[in-house]
Protein backbone atom coordinates (compact mmCIF):
# COMPACT_ATOMS: atom_id res chain seq x y z
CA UNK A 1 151.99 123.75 90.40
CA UNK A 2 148.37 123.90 89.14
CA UNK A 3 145.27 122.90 91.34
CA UNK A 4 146.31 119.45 92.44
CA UNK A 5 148.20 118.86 95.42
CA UNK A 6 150.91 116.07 95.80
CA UNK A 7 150.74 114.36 98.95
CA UNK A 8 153.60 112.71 99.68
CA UNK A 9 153.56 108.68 100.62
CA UNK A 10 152.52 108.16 104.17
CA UNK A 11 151.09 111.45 104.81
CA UNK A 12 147.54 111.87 105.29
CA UNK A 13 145.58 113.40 102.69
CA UNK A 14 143.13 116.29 103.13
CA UNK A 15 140.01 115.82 104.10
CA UNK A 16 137.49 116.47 101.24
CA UNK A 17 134.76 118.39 102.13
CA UNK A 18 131.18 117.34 101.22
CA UNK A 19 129.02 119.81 99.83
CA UNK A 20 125.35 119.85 100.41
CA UNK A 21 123.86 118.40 96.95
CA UNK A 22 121.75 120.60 95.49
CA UNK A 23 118.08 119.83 94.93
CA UNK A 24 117.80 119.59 91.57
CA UNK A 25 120.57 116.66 91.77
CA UNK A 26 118.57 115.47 94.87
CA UNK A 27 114.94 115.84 92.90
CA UNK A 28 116.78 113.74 89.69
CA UNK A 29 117.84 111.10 92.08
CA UNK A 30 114.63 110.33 93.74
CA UNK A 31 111.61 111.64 91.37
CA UNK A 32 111.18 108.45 90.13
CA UNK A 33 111.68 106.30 93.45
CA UNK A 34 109.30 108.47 94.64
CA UNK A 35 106.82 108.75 92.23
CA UNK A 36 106.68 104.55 92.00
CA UNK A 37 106.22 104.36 95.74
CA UNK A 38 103.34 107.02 95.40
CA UNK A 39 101.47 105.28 92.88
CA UNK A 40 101.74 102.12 94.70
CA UNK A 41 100.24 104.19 97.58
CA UNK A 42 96.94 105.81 95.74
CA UNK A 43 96.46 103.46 93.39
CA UNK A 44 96.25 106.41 90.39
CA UNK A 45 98.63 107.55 88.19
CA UNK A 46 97.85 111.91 88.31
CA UNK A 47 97.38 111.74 92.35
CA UNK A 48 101.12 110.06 92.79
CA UNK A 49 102.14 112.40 90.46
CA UNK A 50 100.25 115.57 92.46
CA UNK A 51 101.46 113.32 95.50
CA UNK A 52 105.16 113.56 94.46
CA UNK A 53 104.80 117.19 93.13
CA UNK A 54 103.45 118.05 96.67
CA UNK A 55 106.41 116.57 98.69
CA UNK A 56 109.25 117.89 96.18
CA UNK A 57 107.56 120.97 96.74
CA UNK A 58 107.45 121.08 100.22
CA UNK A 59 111.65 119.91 100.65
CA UNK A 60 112.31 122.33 98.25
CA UNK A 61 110.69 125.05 100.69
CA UNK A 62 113.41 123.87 103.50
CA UNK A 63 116.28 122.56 101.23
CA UNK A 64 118.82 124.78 103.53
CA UNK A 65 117.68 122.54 106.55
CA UNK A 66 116.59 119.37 104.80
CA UNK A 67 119.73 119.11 102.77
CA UNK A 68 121.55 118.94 105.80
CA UNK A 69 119.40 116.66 108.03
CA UNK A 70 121.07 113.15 108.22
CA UNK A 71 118.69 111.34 106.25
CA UNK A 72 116.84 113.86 103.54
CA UNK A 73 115.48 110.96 101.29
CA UNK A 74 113.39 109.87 104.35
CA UNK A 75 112.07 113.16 104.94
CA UNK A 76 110.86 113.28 101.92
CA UNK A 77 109.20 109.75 102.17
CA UNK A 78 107.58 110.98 105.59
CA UNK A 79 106.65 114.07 103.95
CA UNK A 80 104.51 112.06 101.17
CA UNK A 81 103.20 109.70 103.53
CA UNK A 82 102.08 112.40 105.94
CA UNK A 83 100.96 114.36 103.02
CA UNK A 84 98.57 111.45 101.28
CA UNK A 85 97.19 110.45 105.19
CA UNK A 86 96.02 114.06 105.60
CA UNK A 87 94.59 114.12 102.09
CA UNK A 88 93.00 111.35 103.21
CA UNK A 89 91.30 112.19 106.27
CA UNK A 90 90.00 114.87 104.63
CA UNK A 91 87.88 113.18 102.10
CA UNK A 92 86.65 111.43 104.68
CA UNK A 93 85.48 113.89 106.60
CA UNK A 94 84.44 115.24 103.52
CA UNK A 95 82.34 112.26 102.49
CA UNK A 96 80.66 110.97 106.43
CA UNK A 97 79.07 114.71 105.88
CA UNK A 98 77.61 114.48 102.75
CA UNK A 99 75.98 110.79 103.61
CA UNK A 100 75.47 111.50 107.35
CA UNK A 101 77.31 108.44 108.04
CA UNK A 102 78.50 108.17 111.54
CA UNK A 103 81.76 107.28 112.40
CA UNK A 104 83.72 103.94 112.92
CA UNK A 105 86.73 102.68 114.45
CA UNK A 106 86.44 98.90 112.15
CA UNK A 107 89.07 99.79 109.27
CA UNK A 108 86.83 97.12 106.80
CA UNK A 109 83.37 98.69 107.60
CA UNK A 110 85.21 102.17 107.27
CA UNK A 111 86.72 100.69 103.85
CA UNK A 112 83.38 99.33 102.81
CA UNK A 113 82.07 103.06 103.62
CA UNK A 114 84.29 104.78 101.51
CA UNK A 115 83.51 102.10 98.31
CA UNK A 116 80.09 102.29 98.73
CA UNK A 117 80.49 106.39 98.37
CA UNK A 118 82.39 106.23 95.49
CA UNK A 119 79.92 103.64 94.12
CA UNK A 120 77.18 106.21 94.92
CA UNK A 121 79.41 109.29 93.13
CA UNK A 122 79.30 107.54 89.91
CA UNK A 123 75.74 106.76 89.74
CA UNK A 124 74.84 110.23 90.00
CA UNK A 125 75.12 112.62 86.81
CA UNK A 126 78.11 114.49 85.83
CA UNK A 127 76.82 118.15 86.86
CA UNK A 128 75.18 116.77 90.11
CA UNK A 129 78.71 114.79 90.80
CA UNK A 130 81.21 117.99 90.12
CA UNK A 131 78.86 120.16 92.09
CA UNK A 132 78.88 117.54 95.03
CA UNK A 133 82.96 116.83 94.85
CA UNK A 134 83.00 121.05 94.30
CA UNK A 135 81.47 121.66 97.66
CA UNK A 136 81.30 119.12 100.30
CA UNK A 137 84.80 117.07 99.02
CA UNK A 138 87.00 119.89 98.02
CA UNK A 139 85.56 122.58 100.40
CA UNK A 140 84.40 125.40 97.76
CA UNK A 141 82.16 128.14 98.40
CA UNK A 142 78.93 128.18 96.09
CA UNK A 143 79.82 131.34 94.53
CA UNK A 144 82.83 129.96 93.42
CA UNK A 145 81.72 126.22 92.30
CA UNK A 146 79.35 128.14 90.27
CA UNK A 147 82.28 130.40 88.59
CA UNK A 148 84.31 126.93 88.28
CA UNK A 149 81.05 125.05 86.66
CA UNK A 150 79.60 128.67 84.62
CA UNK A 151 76.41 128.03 86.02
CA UNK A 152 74.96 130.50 89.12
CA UNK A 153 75.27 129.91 92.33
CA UNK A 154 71.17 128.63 92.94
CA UNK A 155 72.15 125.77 90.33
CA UNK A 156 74.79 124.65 92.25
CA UNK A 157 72.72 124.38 95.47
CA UNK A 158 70.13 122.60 93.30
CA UNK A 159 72.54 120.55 92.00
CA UNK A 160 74.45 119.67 95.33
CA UNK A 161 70.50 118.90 97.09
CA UNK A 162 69.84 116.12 94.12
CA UNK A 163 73.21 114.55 94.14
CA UNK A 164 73.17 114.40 97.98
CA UNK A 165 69.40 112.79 97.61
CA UNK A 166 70.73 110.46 94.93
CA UNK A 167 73.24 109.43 96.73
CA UNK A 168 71.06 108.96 100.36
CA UNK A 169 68.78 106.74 97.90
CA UNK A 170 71.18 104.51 96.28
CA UNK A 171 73.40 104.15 99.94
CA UNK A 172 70.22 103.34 101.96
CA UNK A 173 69.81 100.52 99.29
């Protein structure tokens, strides 16, 4: 008798025993399902994609446990979400310091805030707007927005002081 076993009629058959998928099946299954919701989230195409990227990675850190939590596919959801708030809150943090802006609790004035800082970003040139994201969005030390940019560090801090005066000017508008 090869591999198969005969049960006979009436007796119960063995119970099959469910292996953990593995994580590339589990990445194949829900990369795109994922990615869609993450774009419908940020609004832009390369941060759902870093988005996704970001909460694949993390799963795949803790596959062992995640694989065998009861519902994976929503940790990985929760993951994103909690992921893209943090994100976030971060930029702006990022941004009330480099207006001054103090802080609000009305989500509209906070939304209106946030639009009238990117509006403010793009009016600004290219080399005052890197330095500026470089620094006070993305947390960079001078020295090394300077290496990033191949310009020295004093340029940088020249840079950063006329995009943050730009920006005062055209926000005080």
């Amino acid at each position: 008798m090869d591999a198969a076993v005969e049960v006979e009629a009436g007796e119960p058959r063995p119970a099959v025993v469910e292996r953990q998928p593995s994580f590339e099946r589990f990445f194949a299954d829900q990369h795109v399902r994922l990615l869609r919701a993450s774009f419908v989230l940020t609004g832009n195409h390369q941060e759902a994609e870093e988005l996704t990227q970001d909460a694949f990675l993390s799963v795949w850190e803790r596959w062992d446990r995640v694989a065998a939590m009861a519902d994976p596919v929503g940790y990985l959801y929760r993951t994103a979400m909690n992921r893209h708030r943090s994100k976030r809150r971060a930029l702006e943090r990022a941004a009330k310091r480099l207006v001054g802006r103090e802080n609000t609790d009305d989500a509209f004035t906070a939304t209106d805030e946030r639009d009238a800082v990117a509006r403010a970003l793009t009016q600004l040139t290219p080399r005052q707007r890197a330095a500026i994201v470089l620094t006070s969005m993305l947390g960079f030390e001078t020295d090394e927005a300077a290496r990033i940019l191949g310009v020295r560090p004093a340029t940088v801090r020249s840079l950063t002081s006329q995009g943050r005066a730009a920006m005062r000017e055209v926000l005080d508008r």
